[in-house]
C-alpha atoms as a PDB file:
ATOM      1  CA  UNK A   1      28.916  -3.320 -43.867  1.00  0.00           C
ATOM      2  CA  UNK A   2      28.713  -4.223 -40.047  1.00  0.00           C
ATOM      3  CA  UNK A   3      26.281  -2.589 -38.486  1.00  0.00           C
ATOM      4  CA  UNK A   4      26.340  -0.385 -35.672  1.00  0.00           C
ATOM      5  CA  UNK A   5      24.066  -2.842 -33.532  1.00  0.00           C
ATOM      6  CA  UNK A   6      26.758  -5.567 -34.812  1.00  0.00           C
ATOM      7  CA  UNK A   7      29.961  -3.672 -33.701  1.00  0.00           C
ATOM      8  CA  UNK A   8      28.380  -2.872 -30.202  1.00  0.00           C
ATOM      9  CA  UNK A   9      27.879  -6.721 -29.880  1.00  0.00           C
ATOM     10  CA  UNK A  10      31.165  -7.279 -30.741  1.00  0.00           C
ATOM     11  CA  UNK A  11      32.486  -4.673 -28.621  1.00  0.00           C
ATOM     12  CA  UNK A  12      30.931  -5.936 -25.388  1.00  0.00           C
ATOM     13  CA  UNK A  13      32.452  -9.464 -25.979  1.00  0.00           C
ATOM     14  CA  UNK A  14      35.335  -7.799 -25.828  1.00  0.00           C
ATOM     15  CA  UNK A  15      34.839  -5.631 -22.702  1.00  0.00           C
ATOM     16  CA  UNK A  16      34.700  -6.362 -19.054  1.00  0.00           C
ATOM     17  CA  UNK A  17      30.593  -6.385 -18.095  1.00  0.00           C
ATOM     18  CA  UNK A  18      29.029  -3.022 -17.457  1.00  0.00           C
ATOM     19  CA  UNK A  19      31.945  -1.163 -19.266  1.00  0.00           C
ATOM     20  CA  UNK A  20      29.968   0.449 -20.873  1.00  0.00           C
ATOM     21  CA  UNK A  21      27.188   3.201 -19.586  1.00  0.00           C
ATOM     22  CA  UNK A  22      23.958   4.035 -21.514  1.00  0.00           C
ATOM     23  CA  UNK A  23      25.510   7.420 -22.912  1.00  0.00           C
ATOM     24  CA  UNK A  24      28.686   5.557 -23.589  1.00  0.00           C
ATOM     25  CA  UNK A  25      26.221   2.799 -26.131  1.00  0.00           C
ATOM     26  CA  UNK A  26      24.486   5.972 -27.108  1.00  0.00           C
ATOM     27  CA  UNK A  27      27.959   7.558 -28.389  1.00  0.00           C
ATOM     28  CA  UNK A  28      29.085   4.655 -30.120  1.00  0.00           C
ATOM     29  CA  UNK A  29      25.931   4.234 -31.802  1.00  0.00           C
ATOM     30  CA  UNK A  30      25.825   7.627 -33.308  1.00  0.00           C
ATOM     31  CA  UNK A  31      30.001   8.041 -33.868  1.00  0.00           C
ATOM     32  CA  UNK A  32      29.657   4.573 -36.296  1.00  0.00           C
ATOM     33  CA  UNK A  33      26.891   6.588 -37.941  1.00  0.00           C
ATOM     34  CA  UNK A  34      29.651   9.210 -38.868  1.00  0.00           C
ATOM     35  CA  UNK A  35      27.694  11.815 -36.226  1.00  0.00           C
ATOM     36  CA  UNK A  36      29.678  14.999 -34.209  1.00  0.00           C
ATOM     37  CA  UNK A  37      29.254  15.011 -30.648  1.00  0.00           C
ATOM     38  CA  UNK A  38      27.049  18.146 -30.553  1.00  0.00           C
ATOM     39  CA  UNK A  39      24.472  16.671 -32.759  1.00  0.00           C
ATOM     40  CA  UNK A  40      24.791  13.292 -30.492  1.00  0.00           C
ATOM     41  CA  UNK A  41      24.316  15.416 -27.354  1.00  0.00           C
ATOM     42  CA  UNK A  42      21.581  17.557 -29.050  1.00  0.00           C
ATOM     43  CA  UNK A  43      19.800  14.625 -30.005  1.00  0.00           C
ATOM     44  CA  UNK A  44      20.372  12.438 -27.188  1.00  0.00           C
ATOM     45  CA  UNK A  45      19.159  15.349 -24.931  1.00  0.00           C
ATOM     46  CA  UNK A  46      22.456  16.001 -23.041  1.00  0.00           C
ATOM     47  CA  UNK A  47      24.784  19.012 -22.657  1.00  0.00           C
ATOM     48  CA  UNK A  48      27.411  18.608 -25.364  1.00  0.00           C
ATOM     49  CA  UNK A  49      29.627  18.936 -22.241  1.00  0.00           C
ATOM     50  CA  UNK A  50      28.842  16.077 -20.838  1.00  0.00           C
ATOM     51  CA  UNK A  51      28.431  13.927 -24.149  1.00  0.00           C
END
């Protein structure tokens, strides 16, 4: 199984440069890991608002 370091690498091939964000990386890495939003926020130390 890819991955979630492999799919981002993939991912930004794909995308145009500085697509992106650090929360945006941070979201993917945690959503591929089968994670909910609040716990990514939680963790992540954001609002789950804003995640």
């Amino acid at each position: 199984m890819m991955t979630s370091e492999e799919a981002l690498e993939v991912v930004e091939q794909i995308l145009p440069p500085g697509t992106l964000t650090s929360v945006k990386v941070v979201v993917f890495h945690h959503s591929w890991n089968s994670k909910e939003y609040r716990a990514i926020a939680k963790e992540a130390g954001y609002d789950d608002c804003y995640i």
